[in-house]
N, C-alpha and C. Protein backbone atom coordinates (compact mmCIF):
# COMPACT_ATOMS: atom_id res chain seq x y z
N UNK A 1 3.09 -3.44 10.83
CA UNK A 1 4.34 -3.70 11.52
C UNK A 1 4.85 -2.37 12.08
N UNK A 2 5.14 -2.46 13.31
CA UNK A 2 6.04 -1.29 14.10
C UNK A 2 6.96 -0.38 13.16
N UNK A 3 7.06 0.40 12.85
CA UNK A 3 7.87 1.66 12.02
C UNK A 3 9.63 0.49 12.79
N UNK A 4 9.81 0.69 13.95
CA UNK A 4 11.30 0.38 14.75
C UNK A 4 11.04 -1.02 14.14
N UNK A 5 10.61 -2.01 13.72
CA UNK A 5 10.69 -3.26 13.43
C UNK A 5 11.06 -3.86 12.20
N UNK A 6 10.30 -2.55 11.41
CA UNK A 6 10.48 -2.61 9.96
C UNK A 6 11.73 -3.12 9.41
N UNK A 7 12.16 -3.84 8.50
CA UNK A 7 13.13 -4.83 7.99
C UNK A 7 14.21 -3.13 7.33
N UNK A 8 13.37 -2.96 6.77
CA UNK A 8 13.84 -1.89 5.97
C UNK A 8 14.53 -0.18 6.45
N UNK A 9 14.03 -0.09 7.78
CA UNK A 9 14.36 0.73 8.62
C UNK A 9 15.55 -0.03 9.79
N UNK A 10 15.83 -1.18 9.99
CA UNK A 10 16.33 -1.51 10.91
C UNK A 10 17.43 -1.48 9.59
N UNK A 11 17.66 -1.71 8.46
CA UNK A 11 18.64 -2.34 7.85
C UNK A 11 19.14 -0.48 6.87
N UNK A 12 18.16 0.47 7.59
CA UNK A 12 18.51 1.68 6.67
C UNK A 12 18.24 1.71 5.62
N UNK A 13 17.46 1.20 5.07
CA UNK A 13 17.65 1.48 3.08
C UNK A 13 16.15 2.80 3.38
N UNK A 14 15.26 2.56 4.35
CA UNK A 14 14.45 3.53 4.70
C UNK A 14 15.29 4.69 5.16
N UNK A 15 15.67 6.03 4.62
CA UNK A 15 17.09 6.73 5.40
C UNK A 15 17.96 6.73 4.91
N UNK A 16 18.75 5.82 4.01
CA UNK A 16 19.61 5.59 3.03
C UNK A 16 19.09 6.07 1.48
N UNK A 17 18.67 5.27 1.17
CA UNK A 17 17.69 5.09 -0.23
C UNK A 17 16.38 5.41 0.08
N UNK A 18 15.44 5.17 0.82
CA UNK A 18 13.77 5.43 0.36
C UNK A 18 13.67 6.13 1.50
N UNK A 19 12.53 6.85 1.42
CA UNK A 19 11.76 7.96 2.49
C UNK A 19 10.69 7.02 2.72
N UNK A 20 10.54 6.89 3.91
CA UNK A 20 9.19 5.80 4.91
C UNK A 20 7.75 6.03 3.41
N UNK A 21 7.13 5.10 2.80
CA UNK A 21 6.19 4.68 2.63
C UNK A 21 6.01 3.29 2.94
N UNK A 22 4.13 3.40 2.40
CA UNK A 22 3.52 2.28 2.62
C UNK A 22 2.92 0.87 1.64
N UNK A 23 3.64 -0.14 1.64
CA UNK A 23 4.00 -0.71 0.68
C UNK A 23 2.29 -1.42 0.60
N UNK A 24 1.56 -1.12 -1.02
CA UNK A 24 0.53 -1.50 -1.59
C UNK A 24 0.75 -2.67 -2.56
N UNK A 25 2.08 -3.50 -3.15
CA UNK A 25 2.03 -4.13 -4.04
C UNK A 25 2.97 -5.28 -3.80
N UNK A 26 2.35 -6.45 -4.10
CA UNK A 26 3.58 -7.35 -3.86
C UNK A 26 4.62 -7.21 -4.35
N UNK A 27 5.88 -8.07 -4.56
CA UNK A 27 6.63 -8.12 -5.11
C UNK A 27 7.45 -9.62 -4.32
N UNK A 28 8.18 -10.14 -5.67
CA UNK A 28 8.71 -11.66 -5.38
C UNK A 28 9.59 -11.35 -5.84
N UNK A 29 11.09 -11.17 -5.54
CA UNK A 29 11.90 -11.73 -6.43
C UNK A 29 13.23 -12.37 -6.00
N UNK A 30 13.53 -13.21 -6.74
CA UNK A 30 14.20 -14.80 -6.37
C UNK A 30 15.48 -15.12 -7.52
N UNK A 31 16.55 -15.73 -6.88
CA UNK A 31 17.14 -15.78 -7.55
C UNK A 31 17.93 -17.12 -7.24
N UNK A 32 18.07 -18.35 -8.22
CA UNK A 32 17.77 -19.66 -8.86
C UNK A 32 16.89 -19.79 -7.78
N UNK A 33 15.95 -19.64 -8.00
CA UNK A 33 14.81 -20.20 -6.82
C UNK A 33 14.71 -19.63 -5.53
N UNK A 34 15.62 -19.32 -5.12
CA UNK A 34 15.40 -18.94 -3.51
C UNK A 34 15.30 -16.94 -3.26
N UNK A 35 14.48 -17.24 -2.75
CA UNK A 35 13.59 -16.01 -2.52
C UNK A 35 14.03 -14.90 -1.64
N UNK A 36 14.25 -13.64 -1.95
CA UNK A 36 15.14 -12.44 -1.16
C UNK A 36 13.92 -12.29 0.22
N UNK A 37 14.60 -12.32 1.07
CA UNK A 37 13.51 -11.72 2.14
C UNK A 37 14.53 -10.50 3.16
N UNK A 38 13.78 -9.50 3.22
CA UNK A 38 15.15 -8.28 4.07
C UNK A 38 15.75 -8.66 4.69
N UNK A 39 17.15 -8.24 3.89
CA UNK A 39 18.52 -8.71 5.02
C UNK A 39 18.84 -9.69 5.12
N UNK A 40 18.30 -11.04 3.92
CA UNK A 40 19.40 -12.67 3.76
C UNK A 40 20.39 -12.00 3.29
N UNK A 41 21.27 -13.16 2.82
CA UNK A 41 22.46 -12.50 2.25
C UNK A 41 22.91 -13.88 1.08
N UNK A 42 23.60 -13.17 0.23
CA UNK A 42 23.52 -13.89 -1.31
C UNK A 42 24.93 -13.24 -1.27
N UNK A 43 26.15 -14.41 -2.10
CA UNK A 43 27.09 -14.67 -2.09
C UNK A 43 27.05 -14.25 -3.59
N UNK A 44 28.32 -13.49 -3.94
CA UNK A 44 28.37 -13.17 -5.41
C UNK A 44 27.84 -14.47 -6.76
N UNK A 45 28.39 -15.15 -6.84
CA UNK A 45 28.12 -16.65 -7.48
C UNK A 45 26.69 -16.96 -7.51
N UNK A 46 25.82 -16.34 -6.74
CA UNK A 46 24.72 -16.74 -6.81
C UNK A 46 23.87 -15.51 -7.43
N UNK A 47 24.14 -14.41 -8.09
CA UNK A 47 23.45 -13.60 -8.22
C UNK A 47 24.49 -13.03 -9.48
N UNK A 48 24.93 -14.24 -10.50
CA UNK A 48 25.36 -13.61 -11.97
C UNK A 48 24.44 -13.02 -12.89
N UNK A 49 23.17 -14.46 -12.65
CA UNK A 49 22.07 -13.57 -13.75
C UNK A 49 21.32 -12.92 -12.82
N UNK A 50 20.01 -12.38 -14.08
CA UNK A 50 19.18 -11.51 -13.20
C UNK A 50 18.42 -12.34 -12.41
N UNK A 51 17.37 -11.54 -11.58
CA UNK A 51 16.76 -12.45 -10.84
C UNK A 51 15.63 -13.02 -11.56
N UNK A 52 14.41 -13.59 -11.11
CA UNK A 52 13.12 -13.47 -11.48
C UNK A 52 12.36 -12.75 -10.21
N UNK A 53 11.38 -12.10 -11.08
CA UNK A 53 10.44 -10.98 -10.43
C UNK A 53 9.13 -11.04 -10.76
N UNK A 54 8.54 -11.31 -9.68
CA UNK A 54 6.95 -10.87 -9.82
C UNK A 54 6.10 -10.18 -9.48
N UNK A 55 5.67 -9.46 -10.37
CA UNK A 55 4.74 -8.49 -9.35
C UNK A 55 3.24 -8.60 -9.69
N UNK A 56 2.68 -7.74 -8.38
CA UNK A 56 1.45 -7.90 -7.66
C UNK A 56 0.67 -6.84 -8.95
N UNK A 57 -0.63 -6.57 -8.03
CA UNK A 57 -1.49 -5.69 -8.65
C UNK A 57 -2.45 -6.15 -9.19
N UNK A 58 -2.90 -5.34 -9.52
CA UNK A 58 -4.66 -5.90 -10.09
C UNK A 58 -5.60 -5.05 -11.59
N UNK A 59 -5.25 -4.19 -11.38
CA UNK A 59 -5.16 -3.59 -12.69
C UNK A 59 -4.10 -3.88 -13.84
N UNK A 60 -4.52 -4.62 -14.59
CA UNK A 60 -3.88 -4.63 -16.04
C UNK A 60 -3.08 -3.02 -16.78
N UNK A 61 -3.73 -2.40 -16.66
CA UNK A 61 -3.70 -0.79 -17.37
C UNK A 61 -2.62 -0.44 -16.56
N UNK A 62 -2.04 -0.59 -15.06
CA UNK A 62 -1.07 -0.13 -14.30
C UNK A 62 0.29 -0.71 -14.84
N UNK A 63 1.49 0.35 -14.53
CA UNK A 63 3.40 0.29 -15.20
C UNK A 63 3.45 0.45 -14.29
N UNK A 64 4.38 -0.65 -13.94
CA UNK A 64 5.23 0.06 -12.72
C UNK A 64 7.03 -0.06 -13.50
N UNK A 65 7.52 0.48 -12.75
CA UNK A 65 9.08 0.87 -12.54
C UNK A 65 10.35 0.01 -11.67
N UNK A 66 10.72 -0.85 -12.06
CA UNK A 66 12.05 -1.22 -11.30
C UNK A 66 13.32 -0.96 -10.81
N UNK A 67 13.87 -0.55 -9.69
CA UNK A 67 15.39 0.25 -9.86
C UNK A 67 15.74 -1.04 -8.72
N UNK A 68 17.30 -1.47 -8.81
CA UNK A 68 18.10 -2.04 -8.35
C UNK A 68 19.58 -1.29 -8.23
N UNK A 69 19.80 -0.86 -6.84
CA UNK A 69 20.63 -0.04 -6.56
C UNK A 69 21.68 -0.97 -5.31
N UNK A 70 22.71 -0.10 -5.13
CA UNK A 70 23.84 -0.53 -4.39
C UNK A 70 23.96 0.94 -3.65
N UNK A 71 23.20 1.21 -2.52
CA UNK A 71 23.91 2.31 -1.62
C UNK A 71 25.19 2.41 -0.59
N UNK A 72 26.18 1.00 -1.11
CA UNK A 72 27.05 0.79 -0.01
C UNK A 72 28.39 1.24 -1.14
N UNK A 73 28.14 1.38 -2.49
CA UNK A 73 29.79 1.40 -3.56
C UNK A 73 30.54 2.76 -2.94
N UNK A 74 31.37 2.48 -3.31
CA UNK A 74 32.11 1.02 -3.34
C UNK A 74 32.59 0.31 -1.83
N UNK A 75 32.28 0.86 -0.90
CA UNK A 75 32.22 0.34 0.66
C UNK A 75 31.50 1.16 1.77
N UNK A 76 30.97 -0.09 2.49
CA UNK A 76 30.03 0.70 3.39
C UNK A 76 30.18 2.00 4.12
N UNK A 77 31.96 1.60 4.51
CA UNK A 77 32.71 2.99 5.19
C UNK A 77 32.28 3.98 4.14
N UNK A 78 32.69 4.22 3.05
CA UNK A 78 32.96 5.11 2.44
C UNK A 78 32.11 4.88 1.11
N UNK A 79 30.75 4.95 1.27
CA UNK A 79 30.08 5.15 -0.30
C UNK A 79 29.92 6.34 -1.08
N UNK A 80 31.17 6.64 -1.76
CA UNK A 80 31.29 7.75 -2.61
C UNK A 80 30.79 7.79 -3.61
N UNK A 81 29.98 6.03 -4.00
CA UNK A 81 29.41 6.03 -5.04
C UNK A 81 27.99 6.18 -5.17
N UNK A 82 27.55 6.06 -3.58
CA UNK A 82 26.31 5.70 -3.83
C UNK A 82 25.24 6.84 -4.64
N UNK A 83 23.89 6.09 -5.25
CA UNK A 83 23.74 4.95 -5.08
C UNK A 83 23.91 4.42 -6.46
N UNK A 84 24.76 3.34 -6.31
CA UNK A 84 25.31 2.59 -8.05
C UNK A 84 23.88 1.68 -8.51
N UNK A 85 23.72 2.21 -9.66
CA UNK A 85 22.42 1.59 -10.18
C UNK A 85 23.06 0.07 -10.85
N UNK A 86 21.98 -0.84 -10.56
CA UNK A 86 22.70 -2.02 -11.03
C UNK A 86 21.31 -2.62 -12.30
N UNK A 87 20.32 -1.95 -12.18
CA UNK A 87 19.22 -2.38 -12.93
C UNK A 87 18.11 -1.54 -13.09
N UNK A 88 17.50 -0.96 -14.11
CA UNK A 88 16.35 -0.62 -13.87
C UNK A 88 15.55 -0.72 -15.67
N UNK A 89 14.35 -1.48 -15.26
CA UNK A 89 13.13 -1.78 -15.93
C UNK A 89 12.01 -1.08 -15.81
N UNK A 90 11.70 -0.37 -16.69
CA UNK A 90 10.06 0.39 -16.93
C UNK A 90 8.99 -0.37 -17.57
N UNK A 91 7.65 0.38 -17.23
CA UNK A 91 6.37 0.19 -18.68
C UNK A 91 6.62 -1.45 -17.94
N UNK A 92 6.60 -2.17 -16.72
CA UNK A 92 6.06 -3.35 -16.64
C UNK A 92 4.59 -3.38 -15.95
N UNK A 93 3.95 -4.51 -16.57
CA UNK A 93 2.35 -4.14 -16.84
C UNK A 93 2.34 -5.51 -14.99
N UNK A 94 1.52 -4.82 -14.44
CA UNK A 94 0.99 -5.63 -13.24
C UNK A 94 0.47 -7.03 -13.34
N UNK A 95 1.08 -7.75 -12.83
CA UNK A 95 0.43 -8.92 -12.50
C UNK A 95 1.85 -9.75 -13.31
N UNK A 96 2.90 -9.03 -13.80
CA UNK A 96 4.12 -9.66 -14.79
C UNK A 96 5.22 -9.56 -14.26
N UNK A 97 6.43 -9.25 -14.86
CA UNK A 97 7.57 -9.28 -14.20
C UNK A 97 8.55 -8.33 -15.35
N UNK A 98 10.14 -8.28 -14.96
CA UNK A 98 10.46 -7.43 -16.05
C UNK A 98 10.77 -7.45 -17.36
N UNK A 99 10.43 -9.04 -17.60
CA UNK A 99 10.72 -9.23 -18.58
C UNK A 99 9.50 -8.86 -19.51
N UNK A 100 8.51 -8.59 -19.56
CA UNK A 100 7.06 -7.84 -19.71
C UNK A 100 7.27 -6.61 -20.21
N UNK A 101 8.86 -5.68 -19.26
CA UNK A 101 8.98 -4.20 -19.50
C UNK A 101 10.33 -3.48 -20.67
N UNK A 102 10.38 -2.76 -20.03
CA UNK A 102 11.60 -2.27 -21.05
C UNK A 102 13.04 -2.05 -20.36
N UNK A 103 13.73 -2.88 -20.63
CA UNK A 103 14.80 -2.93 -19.64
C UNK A 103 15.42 -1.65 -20.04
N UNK A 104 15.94 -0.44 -19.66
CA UNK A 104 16.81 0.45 -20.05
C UNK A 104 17.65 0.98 -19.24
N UNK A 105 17.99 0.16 -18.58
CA UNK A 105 20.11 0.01 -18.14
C UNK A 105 19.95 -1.26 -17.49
N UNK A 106 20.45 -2.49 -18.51
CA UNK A 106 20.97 -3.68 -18.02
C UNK A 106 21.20 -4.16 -17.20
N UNK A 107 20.60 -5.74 -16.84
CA UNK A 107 21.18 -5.97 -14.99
C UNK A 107 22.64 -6.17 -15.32
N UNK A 108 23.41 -5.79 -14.39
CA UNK A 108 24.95 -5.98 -13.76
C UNK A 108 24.55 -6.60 -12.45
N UNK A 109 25.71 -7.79 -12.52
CA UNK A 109 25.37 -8.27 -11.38
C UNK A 109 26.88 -7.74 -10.28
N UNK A 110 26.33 -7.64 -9.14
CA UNK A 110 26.83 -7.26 -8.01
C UNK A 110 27.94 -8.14 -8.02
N UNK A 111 29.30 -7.36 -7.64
CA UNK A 111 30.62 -7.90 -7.24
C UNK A 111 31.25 -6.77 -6.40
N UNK A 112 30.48 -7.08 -4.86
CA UNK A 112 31.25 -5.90 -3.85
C UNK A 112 32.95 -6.41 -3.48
N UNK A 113 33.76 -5.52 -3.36
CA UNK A 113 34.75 -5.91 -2.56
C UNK A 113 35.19 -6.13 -1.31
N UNK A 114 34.97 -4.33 -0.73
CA UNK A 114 34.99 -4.91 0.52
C UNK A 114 33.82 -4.03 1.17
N UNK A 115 33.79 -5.04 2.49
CA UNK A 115 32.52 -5.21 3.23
C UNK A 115 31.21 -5.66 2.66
N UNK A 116 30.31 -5.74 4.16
CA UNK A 116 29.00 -5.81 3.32
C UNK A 116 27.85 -5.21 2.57
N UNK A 117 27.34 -5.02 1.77
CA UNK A 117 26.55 -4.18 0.63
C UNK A 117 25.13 -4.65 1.18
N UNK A 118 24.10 -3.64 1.00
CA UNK A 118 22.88 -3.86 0.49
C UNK A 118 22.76 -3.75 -1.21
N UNK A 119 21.56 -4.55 -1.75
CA UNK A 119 21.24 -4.59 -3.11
C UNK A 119 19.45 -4.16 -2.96
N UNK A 120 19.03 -2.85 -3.17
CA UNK A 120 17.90 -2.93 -2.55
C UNK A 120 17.12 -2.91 -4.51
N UNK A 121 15.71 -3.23 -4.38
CA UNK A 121 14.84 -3.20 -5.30
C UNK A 121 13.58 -2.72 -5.41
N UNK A 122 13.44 -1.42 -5.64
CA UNK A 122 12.75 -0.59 -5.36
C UNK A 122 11.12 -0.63 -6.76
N UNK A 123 10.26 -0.65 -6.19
CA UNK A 123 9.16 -1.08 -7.28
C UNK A 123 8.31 0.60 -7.20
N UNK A 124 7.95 0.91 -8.13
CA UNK A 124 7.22 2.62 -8.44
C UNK A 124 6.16 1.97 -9.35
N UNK A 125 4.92 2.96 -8.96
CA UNK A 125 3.83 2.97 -10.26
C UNK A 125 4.06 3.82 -11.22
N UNK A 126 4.38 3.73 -12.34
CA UNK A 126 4.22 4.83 -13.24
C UNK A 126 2.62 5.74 -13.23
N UNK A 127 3.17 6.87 -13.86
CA UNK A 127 1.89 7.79 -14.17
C UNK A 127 1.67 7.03 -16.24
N UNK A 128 1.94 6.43 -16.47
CA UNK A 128 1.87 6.13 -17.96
C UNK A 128 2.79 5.44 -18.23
N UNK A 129 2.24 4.62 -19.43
CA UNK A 129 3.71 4.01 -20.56
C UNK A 129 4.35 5.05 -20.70
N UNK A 130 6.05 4.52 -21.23
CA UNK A 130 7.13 5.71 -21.62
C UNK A 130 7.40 6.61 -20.99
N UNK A 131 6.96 6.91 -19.71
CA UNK A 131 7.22 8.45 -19.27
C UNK A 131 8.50 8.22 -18.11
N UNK A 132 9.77 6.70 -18.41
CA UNK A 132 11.10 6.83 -17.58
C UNK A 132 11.76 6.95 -18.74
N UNK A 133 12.72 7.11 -18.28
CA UNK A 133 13.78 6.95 -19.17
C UNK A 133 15.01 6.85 -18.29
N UNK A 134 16.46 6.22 -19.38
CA UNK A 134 17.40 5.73 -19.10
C UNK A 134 18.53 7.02 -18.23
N UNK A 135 18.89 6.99 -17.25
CA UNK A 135 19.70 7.53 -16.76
C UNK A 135 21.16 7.79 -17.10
N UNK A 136 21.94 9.10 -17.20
CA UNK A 136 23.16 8.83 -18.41
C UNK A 136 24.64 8.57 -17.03
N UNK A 137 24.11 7.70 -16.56
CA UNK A 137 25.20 7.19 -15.98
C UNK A 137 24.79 6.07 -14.81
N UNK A 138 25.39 4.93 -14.27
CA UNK A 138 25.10 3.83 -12.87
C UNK A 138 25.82 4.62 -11.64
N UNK A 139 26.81 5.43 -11.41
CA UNK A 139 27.07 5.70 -9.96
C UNK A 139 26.54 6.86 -9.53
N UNK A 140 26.14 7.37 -8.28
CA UNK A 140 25.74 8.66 -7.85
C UNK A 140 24.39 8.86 -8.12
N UNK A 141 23.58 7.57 -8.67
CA UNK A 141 21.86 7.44 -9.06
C UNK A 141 21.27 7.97 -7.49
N UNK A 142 20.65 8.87 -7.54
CA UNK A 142 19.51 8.94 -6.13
C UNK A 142 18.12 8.67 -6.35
N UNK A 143 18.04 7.61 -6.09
CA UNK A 143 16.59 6.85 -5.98
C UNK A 143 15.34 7.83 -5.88
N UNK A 144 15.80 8.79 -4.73
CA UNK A 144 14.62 9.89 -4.52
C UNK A 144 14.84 10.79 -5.73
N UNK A 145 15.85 11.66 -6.43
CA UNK A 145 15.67 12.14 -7.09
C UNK A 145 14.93 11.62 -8.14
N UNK A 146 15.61 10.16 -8.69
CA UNK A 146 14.69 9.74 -10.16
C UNK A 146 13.22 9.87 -9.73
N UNK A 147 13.15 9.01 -8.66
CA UNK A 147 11.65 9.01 -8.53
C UNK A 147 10.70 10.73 -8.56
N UNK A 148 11.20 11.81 -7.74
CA UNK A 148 10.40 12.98 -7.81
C UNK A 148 10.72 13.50 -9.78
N UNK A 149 12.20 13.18 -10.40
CA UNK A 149 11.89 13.73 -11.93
C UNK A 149 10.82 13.12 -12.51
N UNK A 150 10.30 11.87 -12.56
CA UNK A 150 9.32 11.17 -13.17
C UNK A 150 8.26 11.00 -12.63
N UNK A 151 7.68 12.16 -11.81
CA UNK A 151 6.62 12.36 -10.88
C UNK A 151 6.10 10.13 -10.26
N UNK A 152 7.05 9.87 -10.17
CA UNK A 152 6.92 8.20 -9.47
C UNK A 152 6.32 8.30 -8.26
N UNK A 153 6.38 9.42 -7.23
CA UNK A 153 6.13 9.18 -5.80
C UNK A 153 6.80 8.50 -4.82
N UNK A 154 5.80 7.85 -4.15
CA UNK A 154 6.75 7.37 -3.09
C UNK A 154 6.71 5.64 -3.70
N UNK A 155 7.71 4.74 -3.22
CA UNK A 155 7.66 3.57 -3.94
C UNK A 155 6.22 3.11 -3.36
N UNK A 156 6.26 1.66 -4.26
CA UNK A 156 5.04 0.96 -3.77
C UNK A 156 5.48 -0.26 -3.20
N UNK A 157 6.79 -1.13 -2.99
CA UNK A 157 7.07 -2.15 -2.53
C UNK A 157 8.55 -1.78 -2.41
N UNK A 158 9.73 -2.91 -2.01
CA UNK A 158 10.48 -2.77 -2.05
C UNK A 158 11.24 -4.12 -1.08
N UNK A 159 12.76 -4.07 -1.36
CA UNK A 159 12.87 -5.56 -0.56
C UNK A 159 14.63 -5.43 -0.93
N UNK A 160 15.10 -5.99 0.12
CA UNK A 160 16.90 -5.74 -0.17
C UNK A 160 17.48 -7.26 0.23
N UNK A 161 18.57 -7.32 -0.17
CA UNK A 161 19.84 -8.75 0.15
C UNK A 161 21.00 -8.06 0.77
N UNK A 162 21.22 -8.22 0.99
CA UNK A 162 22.85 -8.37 1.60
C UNK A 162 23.83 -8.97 1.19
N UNK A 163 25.67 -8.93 0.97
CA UNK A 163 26.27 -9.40 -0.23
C UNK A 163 27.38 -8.70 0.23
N UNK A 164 28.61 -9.83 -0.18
CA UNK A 164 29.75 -9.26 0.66
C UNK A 164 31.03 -10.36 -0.80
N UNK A 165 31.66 -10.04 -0.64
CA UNK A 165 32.82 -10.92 -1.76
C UNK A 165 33.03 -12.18 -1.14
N UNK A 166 32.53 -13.14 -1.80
CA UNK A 166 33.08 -14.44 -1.89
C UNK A 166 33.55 -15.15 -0.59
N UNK A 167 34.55 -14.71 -0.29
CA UNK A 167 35.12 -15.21 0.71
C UNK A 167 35.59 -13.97 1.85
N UNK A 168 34.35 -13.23 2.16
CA UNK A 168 34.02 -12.11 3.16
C UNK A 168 33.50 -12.89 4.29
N UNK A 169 33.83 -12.59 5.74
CA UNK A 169 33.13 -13.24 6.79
C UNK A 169 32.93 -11.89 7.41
N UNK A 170 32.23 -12.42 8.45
CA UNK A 170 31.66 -10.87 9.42
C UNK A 170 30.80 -9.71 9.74
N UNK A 171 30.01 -9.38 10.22
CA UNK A 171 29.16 -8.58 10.03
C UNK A 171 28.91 -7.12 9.52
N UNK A 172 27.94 -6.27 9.17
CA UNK A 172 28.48 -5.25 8.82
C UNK A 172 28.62 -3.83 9.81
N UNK A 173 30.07 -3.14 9.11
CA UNK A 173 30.79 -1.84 9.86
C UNK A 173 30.16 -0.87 9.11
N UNK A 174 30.10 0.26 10.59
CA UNK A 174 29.83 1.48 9.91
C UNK A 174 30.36 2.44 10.51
């Protein structure tokens, strides 16, 4: 796909959150059934629990890494927070999902106020079991930083929603 076409570059989380790689691994994840594809958009109410997640791969012996971030907190104008970690799961074994891994910072589910938010979900191979660990705080997380402390690289998949409060209409300002 065209670099300018890319879901992920048209919507910024490439530039925002991730530096351009090339995505090697599936990834599914859905929430009561219906499936994130870049840039739907999911209404708070629908995204209390976590999602379900599946991932790709083919080697058994391979961890990968989950982060679920918010680069818009607390508003798109003004993200002083970004990026607010809303989830992240390690040590999940390929071909499983996160419930397989070690959850170590809890899903929170998304309740933006104002404007519209991305929720992006960023998938990493580990170099080994155990070698993430829990971050000592959710706001001001930089995706690129965790990833270069835990020698992670560049991601291997990745996929975002869109999400605005309840009774938000309109597109998004910047």
């Amino acid at each position: 796909m065209p670099t300018d076409r890319d879901p992920l570059v048209v919507g910024r989380v490439i530039g925002d959150v991730l530096d351009p790689f090339v995505r090697s691994v599936a990834i599914r994840v859905s929430y009561n059934g219906r499936n994130i594809t870049n840039g739907c958009e999911f209404r708070p109410s629908a995204i209390v629990s976590q999602p379900r997640v599946e991932i790709g791969g083919d080697d058994l012996r391979t961890f990968y890494t989950l982060v679920m971030v918010d680069p818009d907190a607390p508003s798109p104008s003004n993200p002083n927070l970004r990026e607010y970690l809303h989830w992240l799961v390690t040590d999940i074994p390929a071909t499983t999902g996160p419930n397989f891994g070690q959850e170590i910072v809890c899903y929170e589910n998304p309740r933006p106020n104002v404007g519209i938010h991305r929720f992006v979900f960023v998938l990493f191979r580990q170099l080994g079991r155990q070698t993430v660990y829990a971050p000592g705080w959710r706001q001001n997380f930089i995706t690129r930083d965790f990833a270069e402390l835990y020698n992670l690289g560049l991601p291997v998949a990745a996929v975002y929603f869109n999400c605005q409060r309840e009774t938000g209409t309109g597109g998004r300002r910047r």
